[in-house]
C-alpha atoms as a PDB file:
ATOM      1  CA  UNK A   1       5.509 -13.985  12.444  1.00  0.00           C
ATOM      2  CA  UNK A   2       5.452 -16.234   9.072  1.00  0.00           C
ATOM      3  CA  UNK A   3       7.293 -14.934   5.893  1.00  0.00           C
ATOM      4  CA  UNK A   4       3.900 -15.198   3.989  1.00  0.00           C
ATOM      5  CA  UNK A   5       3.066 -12.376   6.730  1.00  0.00           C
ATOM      6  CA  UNK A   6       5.818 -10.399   6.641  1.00  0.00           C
ATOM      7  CA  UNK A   7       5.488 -10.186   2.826  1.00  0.00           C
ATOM      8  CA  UNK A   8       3.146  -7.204   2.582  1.00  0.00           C
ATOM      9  CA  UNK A   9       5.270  -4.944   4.975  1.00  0.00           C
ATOM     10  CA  UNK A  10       9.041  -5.873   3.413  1.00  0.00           C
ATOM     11  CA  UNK A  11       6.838  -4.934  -0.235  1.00  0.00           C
ATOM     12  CA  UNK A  12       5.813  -1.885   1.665  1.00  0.00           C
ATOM     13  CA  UNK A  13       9.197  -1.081   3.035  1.00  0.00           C
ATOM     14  CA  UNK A  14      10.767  -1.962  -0.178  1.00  0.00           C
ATOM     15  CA  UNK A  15       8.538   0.679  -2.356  1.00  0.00           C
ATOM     16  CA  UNK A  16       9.224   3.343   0.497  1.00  0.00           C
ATOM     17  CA  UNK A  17      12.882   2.739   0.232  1.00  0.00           C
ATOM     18  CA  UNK A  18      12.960   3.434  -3.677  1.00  0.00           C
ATOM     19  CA  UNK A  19      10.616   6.552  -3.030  1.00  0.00           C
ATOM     20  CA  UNK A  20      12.243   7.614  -0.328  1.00  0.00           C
ATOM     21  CA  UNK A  21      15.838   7.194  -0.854  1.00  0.00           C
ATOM     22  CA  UNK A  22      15.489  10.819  -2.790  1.00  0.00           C
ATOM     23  CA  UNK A  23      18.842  12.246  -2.145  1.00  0.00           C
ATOM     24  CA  UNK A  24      18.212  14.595  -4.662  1.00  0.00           C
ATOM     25  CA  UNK A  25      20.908  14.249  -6.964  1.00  0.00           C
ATOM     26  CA  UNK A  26      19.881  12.865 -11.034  1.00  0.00           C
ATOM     27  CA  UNK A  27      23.131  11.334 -12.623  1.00  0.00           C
ATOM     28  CA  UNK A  28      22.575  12.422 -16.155  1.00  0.00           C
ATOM     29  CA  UNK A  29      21.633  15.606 -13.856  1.00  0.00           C
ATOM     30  CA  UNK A  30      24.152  16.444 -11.804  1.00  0.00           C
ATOM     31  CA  UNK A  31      22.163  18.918  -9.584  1.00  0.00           C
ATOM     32  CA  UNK A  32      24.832  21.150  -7.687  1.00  0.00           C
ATOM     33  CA  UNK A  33      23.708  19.534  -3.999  1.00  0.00           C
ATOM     34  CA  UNK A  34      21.916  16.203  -5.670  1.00  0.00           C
ATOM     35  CA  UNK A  35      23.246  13.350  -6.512  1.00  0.00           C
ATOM     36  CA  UNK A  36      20.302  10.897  -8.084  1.00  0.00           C
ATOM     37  CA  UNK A  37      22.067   7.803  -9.606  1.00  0.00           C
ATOM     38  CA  UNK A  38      21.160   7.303 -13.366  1.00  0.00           C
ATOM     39  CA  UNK A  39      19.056   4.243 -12.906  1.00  0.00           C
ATOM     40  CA  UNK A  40      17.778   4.858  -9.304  1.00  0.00           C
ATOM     41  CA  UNK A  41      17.726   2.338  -7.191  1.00  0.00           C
ATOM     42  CA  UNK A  42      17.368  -1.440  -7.485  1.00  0.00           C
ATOM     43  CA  UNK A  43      19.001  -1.322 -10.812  1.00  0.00           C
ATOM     44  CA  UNK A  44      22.688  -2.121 -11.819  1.00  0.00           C
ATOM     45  CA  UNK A  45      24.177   1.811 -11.983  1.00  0.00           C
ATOM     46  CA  UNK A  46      25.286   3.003 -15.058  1.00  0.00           C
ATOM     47  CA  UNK A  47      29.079   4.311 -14.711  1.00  0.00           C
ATOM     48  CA  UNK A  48      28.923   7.523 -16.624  1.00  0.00           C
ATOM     49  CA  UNK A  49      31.098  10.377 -17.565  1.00  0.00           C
ATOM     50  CA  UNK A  50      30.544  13.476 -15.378  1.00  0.00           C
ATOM     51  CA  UNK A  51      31.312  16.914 -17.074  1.00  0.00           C
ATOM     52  CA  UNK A  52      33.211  20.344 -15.555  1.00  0.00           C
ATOM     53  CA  UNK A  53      29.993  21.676 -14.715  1.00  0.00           C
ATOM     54  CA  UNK A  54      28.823  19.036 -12.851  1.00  0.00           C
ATOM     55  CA  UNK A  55      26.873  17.562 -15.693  1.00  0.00           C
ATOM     56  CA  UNK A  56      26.567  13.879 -17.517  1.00  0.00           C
ATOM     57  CA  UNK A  57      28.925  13.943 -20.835  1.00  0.00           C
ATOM     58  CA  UNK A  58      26.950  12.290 -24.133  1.00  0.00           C
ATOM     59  CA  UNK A  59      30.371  11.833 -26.357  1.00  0.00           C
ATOM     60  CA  UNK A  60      29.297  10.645 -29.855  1.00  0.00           C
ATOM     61  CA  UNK A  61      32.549  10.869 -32.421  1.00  0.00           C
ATOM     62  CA  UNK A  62      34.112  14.283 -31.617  1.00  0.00           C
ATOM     63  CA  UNK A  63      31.457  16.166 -30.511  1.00  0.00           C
ATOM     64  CA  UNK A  64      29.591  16.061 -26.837  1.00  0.00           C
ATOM     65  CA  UNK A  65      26.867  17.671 -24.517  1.00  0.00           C
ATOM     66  CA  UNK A  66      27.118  17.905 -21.316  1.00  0.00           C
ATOM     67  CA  UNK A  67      23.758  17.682 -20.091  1.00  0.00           C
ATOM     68  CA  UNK A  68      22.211  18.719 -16.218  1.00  0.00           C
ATOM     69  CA  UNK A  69      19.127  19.374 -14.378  1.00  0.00           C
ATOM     70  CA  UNK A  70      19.977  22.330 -12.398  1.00  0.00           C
ATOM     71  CA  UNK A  71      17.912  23.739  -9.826  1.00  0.00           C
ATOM     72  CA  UNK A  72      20.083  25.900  -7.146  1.00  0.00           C
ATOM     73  CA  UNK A  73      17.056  28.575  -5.925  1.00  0.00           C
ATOM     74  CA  UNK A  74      15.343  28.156  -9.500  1.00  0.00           C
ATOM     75  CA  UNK A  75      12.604  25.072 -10.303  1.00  0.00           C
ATOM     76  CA  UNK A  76      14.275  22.206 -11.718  1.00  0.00           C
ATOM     77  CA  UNK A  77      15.564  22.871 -15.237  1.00  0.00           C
ATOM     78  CA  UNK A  78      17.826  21.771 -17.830  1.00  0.00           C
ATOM     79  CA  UNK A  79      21.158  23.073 -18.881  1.00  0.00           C
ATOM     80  CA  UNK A  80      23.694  21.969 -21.415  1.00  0.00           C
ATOM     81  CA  UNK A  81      27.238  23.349 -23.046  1.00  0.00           C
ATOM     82  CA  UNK A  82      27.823  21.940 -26.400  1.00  0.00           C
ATOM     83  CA  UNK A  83      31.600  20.354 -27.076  1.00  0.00           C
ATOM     84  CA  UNK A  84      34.146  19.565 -29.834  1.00  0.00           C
ATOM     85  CA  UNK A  85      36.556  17.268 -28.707  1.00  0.00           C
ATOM     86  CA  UNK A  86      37.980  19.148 -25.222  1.00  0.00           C
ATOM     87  CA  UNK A  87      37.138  22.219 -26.943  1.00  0.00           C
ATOM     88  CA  UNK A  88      33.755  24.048 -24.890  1.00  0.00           C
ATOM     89  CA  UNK A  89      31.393  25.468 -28.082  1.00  0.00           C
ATOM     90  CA  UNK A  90      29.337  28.536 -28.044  1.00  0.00           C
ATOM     91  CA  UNK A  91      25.686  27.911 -27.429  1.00  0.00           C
ATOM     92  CA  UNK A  92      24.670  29.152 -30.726  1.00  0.00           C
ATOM     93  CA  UNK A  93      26.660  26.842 -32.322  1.00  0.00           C
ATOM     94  CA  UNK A  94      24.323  23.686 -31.724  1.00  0.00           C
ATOM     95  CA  UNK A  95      20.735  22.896 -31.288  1.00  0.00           C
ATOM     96  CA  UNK A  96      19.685  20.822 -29.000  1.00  0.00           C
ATOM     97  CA  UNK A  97      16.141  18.605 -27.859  1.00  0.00           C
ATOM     98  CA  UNK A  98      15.429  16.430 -25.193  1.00  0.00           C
ATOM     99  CA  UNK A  99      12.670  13.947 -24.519  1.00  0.00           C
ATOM    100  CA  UNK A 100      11.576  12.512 -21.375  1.00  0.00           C
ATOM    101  CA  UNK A 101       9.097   9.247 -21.329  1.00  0.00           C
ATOM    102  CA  UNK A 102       7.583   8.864 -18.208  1.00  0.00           C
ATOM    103  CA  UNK A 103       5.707   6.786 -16.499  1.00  0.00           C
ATOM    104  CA  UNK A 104       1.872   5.780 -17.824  1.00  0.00           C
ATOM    105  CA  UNK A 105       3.107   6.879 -21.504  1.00  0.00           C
ATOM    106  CA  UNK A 106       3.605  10.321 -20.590  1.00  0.00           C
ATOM    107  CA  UNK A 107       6.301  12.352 -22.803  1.00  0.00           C
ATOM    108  CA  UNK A 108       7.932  15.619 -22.220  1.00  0.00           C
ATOM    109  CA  UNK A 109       9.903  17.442 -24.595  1.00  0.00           C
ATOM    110  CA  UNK A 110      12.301  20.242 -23.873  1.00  0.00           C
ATOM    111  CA  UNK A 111      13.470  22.533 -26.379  1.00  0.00           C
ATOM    112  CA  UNK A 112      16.858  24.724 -25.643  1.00  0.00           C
ATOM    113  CA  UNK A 113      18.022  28.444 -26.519  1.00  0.00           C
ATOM    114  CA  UNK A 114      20.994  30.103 -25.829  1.00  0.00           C
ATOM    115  CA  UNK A 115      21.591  31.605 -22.393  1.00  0.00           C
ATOM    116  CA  UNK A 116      24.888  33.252 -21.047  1.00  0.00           C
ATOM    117  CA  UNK A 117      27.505  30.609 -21.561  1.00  0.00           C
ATOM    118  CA  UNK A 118      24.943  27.252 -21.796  1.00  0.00           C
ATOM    119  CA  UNK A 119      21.811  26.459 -23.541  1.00  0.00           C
ATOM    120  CA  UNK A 120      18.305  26.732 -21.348  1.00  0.00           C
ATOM    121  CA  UNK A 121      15.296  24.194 -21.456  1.00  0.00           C
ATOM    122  CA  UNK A 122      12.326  25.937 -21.957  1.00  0.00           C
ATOM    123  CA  UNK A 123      10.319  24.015 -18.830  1.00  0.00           C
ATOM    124  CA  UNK A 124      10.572  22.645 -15.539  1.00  0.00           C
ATOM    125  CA  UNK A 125      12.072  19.089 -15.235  1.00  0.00           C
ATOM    126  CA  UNK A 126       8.973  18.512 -12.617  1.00  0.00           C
ATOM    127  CA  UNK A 127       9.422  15.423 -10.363  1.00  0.00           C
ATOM    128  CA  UNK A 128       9.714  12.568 -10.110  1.00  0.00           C
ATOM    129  CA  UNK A 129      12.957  12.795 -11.804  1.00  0.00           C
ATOM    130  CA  UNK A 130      12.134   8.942 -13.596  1.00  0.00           C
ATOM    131  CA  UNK A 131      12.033   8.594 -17.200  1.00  0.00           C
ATOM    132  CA  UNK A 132      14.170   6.941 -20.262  1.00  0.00           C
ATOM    133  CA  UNK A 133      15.627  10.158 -21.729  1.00  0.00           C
ATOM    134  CA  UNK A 134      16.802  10.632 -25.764  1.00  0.00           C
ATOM    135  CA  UNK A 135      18.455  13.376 -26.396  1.00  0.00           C
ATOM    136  CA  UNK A 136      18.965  15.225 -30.266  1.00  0.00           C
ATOM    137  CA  UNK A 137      21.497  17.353 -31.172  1.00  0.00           C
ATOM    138  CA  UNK A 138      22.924  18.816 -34.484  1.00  0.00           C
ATOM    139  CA  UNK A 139      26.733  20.582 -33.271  1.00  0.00           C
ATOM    140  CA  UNK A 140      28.671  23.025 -35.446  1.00  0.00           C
ATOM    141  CA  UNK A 141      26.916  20.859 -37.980  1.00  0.00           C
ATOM    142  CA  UNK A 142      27.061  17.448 -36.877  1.00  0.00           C
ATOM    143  CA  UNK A 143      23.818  15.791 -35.733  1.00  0.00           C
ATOM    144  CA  UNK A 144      23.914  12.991 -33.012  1.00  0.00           C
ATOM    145  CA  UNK A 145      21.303  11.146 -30.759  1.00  0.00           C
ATOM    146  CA  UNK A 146      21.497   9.507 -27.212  1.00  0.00           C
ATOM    147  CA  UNK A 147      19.081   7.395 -25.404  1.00  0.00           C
ATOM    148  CA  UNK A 148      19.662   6.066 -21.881  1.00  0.00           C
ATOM    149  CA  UNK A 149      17.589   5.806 -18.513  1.00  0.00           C
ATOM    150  CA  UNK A 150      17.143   7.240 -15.846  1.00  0.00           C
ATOM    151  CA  UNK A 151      15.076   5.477 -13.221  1.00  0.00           C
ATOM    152  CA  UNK A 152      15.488   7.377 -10.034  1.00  0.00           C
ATOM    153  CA  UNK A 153      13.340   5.765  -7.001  1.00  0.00           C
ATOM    154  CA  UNK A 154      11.819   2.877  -9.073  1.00  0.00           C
ATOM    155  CA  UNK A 155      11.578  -0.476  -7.202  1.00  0.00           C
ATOM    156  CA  UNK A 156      10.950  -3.496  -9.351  1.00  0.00           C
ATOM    157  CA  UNK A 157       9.422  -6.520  -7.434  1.00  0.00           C
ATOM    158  CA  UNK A 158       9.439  -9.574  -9.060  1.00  0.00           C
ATOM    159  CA  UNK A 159       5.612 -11.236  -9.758  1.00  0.00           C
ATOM    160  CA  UNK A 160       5.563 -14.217  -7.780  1.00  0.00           C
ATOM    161  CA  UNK A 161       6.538 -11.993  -4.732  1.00  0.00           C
ATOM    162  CA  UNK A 162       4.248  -9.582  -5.668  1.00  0.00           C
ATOM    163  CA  UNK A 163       1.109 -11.758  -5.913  1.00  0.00           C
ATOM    164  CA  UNK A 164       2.547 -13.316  -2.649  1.00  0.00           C
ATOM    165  CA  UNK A 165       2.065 -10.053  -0.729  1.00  0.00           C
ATOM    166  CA  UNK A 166      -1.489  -9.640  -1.887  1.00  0.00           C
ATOM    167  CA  UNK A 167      -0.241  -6.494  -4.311  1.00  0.00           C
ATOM    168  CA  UNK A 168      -1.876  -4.867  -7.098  1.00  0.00           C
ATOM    169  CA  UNK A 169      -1.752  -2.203  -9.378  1.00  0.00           C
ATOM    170  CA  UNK A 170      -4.708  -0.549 -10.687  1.00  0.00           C
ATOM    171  CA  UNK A 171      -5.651   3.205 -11.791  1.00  0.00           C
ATOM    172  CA  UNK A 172      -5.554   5.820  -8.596  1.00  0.00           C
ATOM    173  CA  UNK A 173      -8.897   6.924  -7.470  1.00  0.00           C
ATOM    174  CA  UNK A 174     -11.296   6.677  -4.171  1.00  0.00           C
ATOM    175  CA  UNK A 175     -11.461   4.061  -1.672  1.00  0.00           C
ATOM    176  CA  UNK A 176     -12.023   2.431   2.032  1.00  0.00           C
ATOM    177  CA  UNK A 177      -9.004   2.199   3.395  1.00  0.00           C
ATOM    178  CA  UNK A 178      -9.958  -1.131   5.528  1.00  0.00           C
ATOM    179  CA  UNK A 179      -8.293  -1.326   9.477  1.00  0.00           C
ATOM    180  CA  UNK A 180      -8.412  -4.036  11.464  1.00  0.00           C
ATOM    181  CA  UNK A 181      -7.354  -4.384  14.767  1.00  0.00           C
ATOM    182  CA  UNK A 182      -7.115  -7.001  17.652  1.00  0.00           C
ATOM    183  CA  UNK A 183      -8.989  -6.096  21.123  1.00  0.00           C
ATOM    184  CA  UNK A 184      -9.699  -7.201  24.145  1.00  0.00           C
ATOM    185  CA  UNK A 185     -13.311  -6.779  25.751  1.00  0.00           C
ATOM    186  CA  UNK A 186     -15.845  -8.029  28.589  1.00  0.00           C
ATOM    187  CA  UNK A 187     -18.990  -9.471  27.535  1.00  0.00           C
ATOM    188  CA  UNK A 188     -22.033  -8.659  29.728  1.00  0.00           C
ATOM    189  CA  UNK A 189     -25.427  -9.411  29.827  1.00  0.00           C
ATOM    190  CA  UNK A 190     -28.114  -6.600  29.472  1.00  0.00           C
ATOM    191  CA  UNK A 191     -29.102  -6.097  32.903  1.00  0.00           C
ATOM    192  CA  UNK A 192     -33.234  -7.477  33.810  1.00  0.00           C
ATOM    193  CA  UNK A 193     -32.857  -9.512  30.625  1.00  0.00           C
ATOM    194  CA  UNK A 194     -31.672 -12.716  32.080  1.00  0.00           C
ATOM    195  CA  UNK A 195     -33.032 -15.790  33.744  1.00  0.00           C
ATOM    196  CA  UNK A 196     -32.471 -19.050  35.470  1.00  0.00           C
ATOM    197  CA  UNK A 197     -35.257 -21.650  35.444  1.00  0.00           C
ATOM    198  CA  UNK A 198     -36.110 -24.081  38.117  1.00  0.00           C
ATOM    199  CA  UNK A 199     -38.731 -26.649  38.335  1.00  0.00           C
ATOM    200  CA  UNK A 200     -41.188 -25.152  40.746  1.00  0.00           C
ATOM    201  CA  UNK A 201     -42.145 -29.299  41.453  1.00  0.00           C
ATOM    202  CA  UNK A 202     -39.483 -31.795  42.087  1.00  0.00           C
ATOM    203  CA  UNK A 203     -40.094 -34.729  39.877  1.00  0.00           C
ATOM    204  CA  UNK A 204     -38.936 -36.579  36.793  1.00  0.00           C
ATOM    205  CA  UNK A 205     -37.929 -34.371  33.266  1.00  0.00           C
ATOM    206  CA  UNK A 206     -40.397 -35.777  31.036  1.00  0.00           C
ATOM    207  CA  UNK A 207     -38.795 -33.502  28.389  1.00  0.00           C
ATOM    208  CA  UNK A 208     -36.219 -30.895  27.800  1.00  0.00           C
ATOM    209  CA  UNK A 209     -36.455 -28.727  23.908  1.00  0.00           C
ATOM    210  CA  UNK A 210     -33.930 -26.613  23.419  1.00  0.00           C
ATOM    211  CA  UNK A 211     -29.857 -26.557  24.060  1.00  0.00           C
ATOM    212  CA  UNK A 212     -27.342 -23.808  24.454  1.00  0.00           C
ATOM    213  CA  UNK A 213     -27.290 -21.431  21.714  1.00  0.00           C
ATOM    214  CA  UNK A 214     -31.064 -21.640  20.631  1.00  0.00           C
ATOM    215  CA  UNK A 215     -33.005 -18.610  20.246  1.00  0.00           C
ATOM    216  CA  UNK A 216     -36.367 -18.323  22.411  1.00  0.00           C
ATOM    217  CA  UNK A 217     -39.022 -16.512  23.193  1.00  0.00           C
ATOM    218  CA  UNK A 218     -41.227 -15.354  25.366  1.00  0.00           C
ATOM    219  CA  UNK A 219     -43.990 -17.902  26.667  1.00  0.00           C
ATOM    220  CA  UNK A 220     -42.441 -20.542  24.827  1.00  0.00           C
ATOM    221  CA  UNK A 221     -42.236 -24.285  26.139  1.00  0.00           C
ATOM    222  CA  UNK A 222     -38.253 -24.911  27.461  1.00  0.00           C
ATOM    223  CA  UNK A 223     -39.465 -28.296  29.616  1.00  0.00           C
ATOM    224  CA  UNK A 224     -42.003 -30.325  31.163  1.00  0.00           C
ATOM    225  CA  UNK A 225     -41.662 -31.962  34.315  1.00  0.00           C
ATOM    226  CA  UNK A 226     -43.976 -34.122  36.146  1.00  0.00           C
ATOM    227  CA  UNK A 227     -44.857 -33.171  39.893  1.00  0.00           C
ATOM    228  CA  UNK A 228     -44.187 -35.662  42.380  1.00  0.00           C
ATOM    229  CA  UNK A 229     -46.972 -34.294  44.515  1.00  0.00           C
ATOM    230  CA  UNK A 230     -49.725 -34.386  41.865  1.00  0.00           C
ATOM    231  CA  UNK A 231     -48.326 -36.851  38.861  1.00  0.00           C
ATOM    232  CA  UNK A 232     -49.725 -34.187  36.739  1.00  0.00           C
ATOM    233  CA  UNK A 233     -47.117 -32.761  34.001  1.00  0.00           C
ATOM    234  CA  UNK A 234     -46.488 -28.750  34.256  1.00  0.00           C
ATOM    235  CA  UNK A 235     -44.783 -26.938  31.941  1.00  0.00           C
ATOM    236  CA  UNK A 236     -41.901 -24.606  32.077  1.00  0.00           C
ATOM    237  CA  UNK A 237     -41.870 -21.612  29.965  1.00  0.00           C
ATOM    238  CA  UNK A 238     -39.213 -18.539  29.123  1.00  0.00           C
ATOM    239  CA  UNK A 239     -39.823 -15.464  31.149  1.00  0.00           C
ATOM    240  CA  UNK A 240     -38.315 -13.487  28.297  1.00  0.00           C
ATOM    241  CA  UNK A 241     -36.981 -13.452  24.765  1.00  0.00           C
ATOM    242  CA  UNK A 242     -33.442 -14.561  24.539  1.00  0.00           C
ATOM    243  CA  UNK A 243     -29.974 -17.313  23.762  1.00  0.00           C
ATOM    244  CA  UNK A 244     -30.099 -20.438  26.084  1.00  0.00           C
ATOM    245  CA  UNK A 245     -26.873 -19.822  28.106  1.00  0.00           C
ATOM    246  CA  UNK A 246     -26.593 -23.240  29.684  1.00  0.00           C
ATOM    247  CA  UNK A 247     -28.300 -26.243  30.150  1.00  0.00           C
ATOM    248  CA  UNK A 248     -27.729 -28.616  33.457  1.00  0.00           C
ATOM    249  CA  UNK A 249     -30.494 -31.168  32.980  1.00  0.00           C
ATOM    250  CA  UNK A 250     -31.750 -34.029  30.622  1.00  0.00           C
ATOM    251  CA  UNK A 251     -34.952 -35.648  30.571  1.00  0.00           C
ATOM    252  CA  UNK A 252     -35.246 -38.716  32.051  1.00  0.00           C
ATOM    253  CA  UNK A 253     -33.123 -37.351  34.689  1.00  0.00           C
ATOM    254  CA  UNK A 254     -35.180 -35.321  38.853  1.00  0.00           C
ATOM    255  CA  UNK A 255     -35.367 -31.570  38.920  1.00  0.00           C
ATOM    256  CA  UNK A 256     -35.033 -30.253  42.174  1.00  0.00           C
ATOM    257  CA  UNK A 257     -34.075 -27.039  43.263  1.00  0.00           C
ATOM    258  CA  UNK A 258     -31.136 -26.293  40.914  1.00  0.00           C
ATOM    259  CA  UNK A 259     -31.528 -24.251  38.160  1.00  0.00           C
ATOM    260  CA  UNK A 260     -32.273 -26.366  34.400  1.00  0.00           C
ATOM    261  CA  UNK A 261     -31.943 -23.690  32.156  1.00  0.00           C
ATOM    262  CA  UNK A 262     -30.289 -20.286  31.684  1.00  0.00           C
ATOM    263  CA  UNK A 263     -31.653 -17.884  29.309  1.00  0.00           C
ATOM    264  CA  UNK A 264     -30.541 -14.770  28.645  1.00  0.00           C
ATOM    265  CA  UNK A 265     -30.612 -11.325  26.085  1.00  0.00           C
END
């Protein structure tokens, strides 16, 4: 098989590899069982600081947030303790707002209030988990903003290799999904629709009008022959409507007994 060939299925496998290779587990995220890498994959990975509760650490001066998408038996949401220097901060003591831009200019923003020991999102971190995230925060009254990405499952494939493999990207809606395959078969002919024509004289082909392939029909002139016997011409006509199969003869040349035409539907 021919790179140029092979193109379209490594592009396929490529795009199900950065789909697929959802191990659940968002960097910035830190889900308890997860463990998503920051950029996803096919990007460089972006060495981070991970937090006591399993969380990515934003550090800016001497205040921090540690910042995770939690969802052990709840719908993925977002959780975050507020820091000053080692020391772990009440959740009322900070305020805290993070945005999400996804995909096709999409933008979620998640606003937090107080919850046992950690501050709460107020919605579901729905997948997938892909988006460049910035993060606000004012702590014990210091404000401070973070912006990083986090790509999980994106696959970027470069253009020439992309127009190589015949890909495309247009907006989602119906289609034909197109399938071709390769099969094997046996031709027949339609059975009383076929015909072999002899001269019913012997004598000289005094002309021969069609060849193989042509299209005939019924009653039409094929050949004239002259008779030996008489020196009269006669004509010989197609039985039936049909392709010229074959074609053993050429005028100028005696018909006898073998067939000079085959005709058939």
């Amino acid at each position: 098989m021919s790179l140029r060939h092979c193109l379209p299925l490594l592009a396929f496998l490529a795009l199900l590899a950065g789909c697929g290779a959802h191990e659940h587990g968002h960097d910035d995220h830190g889900h308890d069982d997860h463990e998503h890498d920051s950029h996803g994959h096919g990007t460089h990975e972006d060495e981070h600081e991970q937090g006591p509760n399993g969380g990515r650490m934003l550090r800016e001066g001497d205040v921090a947030v540690e910042l995770k998408i939690f969802e052990d038996g709840v719908p993925p949401e977002y959780r975050a303790w507020l820091y000053r220097g080692e020391e772990r901060l009440a959740p009322a003591a900070g305020s805290l707002e993070v945005r999400l831009s996804r995909l096709g200019g999409v933008v979620d923003t998640h606003r937090f209030t107080p919850r046992g020991d950690y501050l709460l999102g107020d919605g579901v971190v729905y997948e997938p988990h892909s988006f460049d995230v910035e993060v606000r925060a004012r702590i014990d009254g210091t404000s401070a903003e973070w912006r990083y990405e986090s790509h999980e499952g994106r696959t970027r494939i470069a253009a020439a290799v992309a127009e190589e493999a015949g890909i495309r990207v247009a907006p989602a809606g119906p289609g034909v999904i197109r399938e071709e395959r390769e099969v094997q078969g046996l031709l027949t002919l339609v059975e009383g629709r076929h015909a072999r024509l002899s001269a019913r004289f012997p004598g000289p082909i005094k002309s021969l009008t069609v060849g193989v392939g042509d299209t005939v029909r019924r009653g039409q002139t094929l050949a004239t022959i002259e008779s030996n016997a008489s020196l009269g011409a006669y004509a010989i006509t197609s039985p039936i409507d049909g392709v010229v199969l074959s074609r053993s003869a050429s005028p100028g040349e005696i018909a006898g007994e073998a067939p000079l035409l085959e005709v058939a539907d």
